[in-house]
N, C-alpha and C. Protein backbone atom coordinates (compact mmCIF):
# COMPACT_ATOMS: atom_id res chain seq x y z
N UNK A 1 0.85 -1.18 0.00
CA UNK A 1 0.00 0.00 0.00
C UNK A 1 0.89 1.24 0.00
N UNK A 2 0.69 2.29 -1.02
CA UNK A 2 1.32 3.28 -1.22
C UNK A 2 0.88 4.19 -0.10
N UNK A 3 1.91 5.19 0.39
CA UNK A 3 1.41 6.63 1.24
C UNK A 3 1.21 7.65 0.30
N UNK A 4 0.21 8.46 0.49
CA UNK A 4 -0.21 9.74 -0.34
C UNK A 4 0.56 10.61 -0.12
N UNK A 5 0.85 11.18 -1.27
CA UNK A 5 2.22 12.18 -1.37
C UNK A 5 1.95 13.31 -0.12
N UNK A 6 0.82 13.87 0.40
CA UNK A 6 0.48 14.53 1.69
C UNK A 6 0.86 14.04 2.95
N UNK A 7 0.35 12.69 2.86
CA UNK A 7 1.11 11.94 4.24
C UNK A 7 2.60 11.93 4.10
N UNK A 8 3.38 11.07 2.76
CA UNK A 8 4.58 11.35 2.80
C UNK A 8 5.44 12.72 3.21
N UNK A 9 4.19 13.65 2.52
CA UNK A 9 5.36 15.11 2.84
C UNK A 9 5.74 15.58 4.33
N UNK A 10 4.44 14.88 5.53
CA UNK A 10 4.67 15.01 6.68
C UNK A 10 6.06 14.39 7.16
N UNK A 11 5.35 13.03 6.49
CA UNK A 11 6.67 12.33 7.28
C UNK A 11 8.02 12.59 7.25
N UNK A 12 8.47 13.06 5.69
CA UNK A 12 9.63 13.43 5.08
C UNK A 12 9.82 14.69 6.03
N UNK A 13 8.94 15.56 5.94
CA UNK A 13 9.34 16.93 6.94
C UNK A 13 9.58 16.60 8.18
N UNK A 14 9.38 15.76 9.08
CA UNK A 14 9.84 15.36 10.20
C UNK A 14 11.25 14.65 10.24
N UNK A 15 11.65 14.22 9.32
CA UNK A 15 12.71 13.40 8.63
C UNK A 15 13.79 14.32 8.89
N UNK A 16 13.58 15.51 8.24
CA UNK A 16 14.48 16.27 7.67
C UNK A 16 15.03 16.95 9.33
N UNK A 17 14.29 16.98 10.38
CA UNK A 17 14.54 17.31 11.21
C UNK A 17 15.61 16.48 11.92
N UNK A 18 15.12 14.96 11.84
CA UNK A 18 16.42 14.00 12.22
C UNK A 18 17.28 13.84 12.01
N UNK A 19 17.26 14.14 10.42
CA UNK A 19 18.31 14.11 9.69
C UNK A 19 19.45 15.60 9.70
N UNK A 20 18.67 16.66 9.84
CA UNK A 20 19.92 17.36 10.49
C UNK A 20 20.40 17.97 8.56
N UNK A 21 19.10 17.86 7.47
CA UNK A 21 19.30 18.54 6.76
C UNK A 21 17.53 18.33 5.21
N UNK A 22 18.03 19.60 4.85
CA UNK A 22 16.49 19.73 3.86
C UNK A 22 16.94 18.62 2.85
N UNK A 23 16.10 17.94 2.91
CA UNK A 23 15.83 16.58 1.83
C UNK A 23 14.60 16.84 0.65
N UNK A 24 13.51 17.79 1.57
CA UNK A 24 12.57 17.99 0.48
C UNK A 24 12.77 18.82 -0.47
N UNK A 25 12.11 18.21 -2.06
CA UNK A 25 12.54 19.23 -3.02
C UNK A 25 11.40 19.68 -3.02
N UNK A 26 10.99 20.73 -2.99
CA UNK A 26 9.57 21.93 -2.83
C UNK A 26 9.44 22.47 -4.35
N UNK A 27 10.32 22.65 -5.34
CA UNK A 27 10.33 23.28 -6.40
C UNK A 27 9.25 21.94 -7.07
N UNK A 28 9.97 20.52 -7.21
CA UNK A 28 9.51 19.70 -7.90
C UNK A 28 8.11 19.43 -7.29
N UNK A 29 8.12 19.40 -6.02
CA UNK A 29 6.47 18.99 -5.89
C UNK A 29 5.70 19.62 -6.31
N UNK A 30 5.58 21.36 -6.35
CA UNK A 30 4.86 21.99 -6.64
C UNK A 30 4.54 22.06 -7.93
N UNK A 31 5.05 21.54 -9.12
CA UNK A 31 4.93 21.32 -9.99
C UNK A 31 4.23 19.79 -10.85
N UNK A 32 4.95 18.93 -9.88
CA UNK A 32 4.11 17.34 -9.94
C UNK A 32 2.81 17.12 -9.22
N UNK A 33 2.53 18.31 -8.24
CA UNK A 33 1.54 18.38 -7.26
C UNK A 33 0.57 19.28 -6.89
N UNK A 34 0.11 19.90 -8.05
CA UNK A 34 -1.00 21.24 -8.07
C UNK A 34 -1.22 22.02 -7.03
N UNK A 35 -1.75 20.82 -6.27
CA UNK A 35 -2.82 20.72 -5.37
C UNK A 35 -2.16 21.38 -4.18
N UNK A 36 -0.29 21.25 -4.02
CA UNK A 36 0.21 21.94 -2.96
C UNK A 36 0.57 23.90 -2.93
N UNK A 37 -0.04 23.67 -3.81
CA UNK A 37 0.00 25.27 -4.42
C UNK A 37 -1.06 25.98 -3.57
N UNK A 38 -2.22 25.01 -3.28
CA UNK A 38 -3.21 25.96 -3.19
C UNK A 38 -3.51 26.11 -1.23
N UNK A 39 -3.63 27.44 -1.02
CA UNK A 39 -3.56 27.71 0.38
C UNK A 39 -5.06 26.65 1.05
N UNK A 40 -4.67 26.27 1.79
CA UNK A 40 -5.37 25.25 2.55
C UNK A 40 -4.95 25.16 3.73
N UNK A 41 -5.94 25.24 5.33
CA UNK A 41 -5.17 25.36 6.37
C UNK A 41 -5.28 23.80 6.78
N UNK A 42 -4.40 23.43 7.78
CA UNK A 42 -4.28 22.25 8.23
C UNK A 42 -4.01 21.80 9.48
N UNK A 43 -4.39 20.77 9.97
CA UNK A 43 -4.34 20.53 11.61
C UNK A 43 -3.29 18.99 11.42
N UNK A 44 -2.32 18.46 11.86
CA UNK A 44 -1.90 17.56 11.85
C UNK A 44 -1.90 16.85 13.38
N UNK A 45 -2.10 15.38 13.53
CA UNK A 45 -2.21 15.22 15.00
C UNK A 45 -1.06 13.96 14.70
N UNK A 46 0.57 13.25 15.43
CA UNK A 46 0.92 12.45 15.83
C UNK A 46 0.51 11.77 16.80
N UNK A 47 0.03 10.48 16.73
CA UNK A 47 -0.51 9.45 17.65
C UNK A 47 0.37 8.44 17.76
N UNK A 48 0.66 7.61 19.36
CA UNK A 48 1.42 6.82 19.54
C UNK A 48 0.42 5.93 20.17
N UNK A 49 0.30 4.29 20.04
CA UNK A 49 -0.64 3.94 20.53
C UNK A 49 -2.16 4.21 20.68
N UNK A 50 -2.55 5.14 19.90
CA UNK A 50 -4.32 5.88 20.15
C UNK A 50 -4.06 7.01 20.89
N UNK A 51 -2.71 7.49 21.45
CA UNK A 51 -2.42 8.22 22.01
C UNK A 51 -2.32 9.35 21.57
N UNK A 52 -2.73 11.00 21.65
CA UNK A 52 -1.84 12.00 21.40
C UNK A 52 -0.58 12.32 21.78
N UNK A 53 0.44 12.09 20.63
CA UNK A 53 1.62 12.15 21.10
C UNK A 53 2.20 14.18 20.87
N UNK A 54 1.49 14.77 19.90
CA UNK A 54 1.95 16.06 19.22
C UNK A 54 0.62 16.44 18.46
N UNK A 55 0.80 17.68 17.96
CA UNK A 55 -0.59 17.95 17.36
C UNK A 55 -0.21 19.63 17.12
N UNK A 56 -0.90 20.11 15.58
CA UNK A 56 -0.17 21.49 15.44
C UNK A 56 -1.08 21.75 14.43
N UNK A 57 -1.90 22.88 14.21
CA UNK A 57 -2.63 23.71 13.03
C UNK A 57 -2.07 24.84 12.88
N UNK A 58 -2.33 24.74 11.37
CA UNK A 58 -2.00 26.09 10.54
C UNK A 58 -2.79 26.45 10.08
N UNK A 59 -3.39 27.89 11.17
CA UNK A 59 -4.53 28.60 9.87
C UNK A 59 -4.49 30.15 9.14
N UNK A 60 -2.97 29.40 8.90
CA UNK A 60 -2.41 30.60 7.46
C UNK A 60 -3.19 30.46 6.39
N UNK A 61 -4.04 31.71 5.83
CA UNK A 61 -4.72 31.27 5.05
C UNK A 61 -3.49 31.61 3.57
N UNK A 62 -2.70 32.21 4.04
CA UNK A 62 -1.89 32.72 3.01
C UNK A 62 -0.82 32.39 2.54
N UNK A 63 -0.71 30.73 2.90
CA UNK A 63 0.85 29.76 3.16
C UNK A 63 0.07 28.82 2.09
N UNK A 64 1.05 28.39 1.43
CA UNK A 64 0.33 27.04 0.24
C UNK A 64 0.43 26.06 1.49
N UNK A 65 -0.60 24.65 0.74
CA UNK A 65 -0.98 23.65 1.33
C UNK A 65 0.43 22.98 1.69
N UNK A 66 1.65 23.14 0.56
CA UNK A 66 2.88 22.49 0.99
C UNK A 66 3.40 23.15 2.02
N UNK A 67 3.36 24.47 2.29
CA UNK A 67 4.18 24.93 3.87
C UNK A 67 3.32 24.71 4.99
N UNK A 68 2.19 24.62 4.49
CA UNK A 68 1.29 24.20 5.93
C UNK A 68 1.44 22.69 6.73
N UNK A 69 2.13 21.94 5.89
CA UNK A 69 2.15 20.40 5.89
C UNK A 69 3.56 20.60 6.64
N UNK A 70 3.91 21.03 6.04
CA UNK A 70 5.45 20.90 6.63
C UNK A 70 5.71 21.54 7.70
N UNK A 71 5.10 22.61 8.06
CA UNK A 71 5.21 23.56 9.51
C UNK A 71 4.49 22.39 10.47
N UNK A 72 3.65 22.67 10.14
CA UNK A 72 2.73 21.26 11.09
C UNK A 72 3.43 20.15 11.58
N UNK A 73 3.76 19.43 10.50
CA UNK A 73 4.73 18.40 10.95
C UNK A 73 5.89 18.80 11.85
N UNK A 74 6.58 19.75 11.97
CA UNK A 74 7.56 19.41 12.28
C UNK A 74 7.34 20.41 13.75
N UNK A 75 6.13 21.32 13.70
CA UNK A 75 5.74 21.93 14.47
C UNK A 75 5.07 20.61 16.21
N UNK A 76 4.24 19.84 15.25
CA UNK A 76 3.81 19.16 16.26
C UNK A 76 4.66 18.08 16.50
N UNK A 77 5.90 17.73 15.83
CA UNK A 77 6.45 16.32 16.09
C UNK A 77 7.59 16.85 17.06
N UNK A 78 8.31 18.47 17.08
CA UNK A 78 9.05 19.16 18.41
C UNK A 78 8.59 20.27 19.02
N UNK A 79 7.80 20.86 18.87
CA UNK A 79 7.03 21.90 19.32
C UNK A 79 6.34 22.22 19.96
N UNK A 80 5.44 20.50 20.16
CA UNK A 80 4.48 20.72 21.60
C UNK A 80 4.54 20.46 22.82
N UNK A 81 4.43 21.86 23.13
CA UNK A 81 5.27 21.98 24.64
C UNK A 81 4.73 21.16 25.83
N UNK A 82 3.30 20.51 25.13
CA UNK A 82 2.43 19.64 26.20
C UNK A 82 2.91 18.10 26.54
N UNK A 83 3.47 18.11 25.18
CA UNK A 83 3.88 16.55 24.93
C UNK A 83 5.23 16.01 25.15
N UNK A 84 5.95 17.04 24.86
CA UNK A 84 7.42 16.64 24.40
C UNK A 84 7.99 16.83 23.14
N UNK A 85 9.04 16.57 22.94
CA UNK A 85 9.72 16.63 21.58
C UNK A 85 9.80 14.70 21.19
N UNK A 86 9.10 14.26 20.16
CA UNK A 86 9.15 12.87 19.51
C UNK A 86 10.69 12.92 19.37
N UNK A 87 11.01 11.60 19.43
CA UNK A 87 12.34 10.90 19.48
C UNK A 87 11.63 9.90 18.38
N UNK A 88 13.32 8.99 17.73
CA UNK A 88 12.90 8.55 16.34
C UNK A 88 12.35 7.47 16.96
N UNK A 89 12.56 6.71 18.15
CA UNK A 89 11.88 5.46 17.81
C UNK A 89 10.25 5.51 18.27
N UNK A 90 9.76 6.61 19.02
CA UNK A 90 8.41 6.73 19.22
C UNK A 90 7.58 7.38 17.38
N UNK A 91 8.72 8.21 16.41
CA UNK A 91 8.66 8.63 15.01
C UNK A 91 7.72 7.04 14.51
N UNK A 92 9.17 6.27 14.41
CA UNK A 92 8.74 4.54 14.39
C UNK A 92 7.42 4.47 14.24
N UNK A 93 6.95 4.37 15.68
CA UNK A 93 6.02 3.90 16.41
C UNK A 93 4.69 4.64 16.08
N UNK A 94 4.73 6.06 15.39
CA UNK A 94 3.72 6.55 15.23
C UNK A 94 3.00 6.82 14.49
N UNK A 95 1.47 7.31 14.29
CA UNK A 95 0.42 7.27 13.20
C UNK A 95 0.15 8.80 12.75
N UNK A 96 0.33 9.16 11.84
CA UNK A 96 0.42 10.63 11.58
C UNK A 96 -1.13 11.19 10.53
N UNK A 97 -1.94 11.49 11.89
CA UNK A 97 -3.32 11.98 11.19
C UNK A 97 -2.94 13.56 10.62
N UNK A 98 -3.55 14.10 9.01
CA UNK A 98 -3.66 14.80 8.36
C UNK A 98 -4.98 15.30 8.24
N UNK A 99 -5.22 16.22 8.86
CA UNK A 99 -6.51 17.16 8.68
C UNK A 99 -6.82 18.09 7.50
N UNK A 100 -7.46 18.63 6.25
CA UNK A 100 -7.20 19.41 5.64
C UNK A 100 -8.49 20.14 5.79
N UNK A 101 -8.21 21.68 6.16
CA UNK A 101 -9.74 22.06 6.71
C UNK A 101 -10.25 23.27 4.92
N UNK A 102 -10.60 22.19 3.93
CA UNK A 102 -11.34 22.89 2.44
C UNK A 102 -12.55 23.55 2.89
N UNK A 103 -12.91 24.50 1.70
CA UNK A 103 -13.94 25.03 1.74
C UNK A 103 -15.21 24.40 1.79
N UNK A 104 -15.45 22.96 1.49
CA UNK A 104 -16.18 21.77 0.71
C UNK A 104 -16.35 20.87 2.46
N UNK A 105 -15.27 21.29 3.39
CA UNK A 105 -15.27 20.55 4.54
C UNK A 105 -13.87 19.99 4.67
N UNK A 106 -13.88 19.38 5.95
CA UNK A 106 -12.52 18.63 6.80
C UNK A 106 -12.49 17.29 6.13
N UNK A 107 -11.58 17.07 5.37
CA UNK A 107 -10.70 15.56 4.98
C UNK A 107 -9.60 15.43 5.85
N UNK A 108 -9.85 13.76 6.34
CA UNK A 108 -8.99 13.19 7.25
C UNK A 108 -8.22 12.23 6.63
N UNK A 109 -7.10 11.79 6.53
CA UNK A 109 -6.42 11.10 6.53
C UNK A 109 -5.44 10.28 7.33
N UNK A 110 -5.48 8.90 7.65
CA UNK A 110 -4.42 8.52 8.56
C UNK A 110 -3.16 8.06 8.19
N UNK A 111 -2.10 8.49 8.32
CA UNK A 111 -1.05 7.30 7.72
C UNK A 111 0.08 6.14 9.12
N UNK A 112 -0.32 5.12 9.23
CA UNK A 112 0.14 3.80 9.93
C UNK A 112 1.24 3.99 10.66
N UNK A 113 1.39 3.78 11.34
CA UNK A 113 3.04 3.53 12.06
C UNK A 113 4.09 2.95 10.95
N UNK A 114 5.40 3.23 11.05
CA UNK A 114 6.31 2.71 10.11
C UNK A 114 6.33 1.24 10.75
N UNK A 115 6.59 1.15 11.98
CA UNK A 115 6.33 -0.04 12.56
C UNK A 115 5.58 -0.14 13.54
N UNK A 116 4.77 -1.20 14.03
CA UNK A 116 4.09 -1.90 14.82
C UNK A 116 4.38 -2.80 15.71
N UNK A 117 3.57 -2.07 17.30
CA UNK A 117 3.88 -3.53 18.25
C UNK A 117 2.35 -4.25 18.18
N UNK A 118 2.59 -5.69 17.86
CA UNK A 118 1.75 -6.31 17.97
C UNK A 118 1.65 -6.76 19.37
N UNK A 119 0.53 -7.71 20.15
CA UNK A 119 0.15 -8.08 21.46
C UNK A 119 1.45 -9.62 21.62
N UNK A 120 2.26 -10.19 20.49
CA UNK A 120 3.37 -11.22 20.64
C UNK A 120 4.35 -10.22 21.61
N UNK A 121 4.38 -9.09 21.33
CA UNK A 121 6.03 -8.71 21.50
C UNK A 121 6.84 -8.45 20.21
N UNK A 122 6.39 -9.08 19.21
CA UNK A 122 7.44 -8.45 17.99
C UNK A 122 6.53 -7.71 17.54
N UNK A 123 7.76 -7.11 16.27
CA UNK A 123 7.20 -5.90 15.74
C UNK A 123 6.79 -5.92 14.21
N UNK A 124 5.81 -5.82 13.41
CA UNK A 124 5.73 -5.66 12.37
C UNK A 124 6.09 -4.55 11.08
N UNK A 125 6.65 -4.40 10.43
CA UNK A 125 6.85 -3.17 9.49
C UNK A 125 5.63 -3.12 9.02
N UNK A 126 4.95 -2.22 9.39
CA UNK A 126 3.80 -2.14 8.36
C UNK A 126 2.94 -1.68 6.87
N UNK A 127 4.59 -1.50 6.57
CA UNK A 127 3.75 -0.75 5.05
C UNK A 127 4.27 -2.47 4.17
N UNK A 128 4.53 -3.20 4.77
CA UNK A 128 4.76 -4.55 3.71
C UNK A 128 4.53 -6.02 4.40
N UNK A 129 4.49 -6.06 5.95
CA UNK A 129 3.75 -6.69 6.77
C UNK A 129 5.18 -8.00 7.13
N UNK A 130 6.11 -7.63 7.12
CA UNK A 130 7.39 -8.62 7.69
C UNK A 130 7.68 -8.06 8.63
N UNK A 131 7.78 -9.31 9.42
CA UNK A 131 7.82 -9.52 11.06
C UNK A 131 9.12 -9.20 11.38
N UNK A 132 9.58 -8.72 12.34
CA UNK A 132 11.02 -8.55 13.30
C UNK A 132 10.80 -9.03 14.47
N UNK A 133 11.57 -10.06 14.93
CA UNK A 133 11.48 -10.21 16.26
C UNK A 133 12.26 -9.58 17.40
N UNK A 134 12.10 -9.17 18.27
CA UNK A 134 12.59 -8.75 19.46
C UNK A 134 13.35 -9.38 19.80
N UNK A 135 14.60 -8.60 20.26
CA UNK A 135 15.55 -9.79 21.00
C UNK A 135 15.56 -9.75 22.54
C-alpha cells in the first residue's frame, strides 16, 4: 500500500529534522503536485498507541498547502510543549493523522506507524507486513 504524497510530505518533513538537513525538493512537488500550491489550512495530530503524542494547526490562510504540511509536521512532532519533543523510535512507532480544513469541509487522513507492536512482543513493518522479532 502506497502513502499519499500529503502523508509522505509530513513524514519526510519530520525526517528532515532527524536528519539534520532539507531533503525535500519543494520546487519539484509543486509542480508534480498542483494541489500543494493551493492555500489550505491544516491541523496535523501524531498518535502513539491511540495516544496523542503532538498535534499542530496552521490557519495561514496565506501559506500554500505544501508549507502548511510541513510547519505542522515538524511543528507538532518538536514543538508541543504539552507533549514533548518525539524521538525517532516513538517517530517509528507513530500514526500521523492529516486534517485538511477545504472550503467543501474537513478531509482526514491517517497514515500507519512505520512499525508496529503487535500483542506477541514483535514488531511488524507495516507498510509490507514482515515480522522482526525482538531480542
Amino acid at each position: 500500500m502506497s502513502r499519499s504524497v500529503l502523508l509522505q510530505l509530513a513524514r519526510d518533513s519530520i525526517q528532515e529534522v532527524f536528519q539534520a538537513e532539507k531533503t525535500i525538493d519543494r520546487n519539484t512537488l509543486r509542480k508534480e503536485h498542483p494541489l500543494l500550491n493551493e492555500k489550505i489550512k491544516v491541523t496535523l495530530n501524531i498518535l502513539i498507541d491511540k495516544e496523542l503524542k503532538g498535534s499542530y494547526s496552521v490557519q495561514n490562510e496565506d501559506a500554500s498547502l505544501l508549507s502548511n504540511i510541513i510547519v505542522a509536521a515538524k511543528k507538532a512532532a518538536f514543538e508541543d510543549k504539552t507533549k514533548g519533543i518525539l524521538t525517532t523510535s516513538e517517530y517509528l512507532h507513530s500514526e500521523i493523522e492529516l486534517i485538511l480544513d477545504t472550503p467543501d469541509g474537513k478531509i482526514s487522513e491517517i497514515d500507519p506507524a512505520i512499525l508496529s507492536r503487535n500483542f506477541a512482543g514483535s514488531l511488524d513493518k507495516a507498510s509490507n507486513g514482515i515480522a522482526m522479532v525482538q531480542s
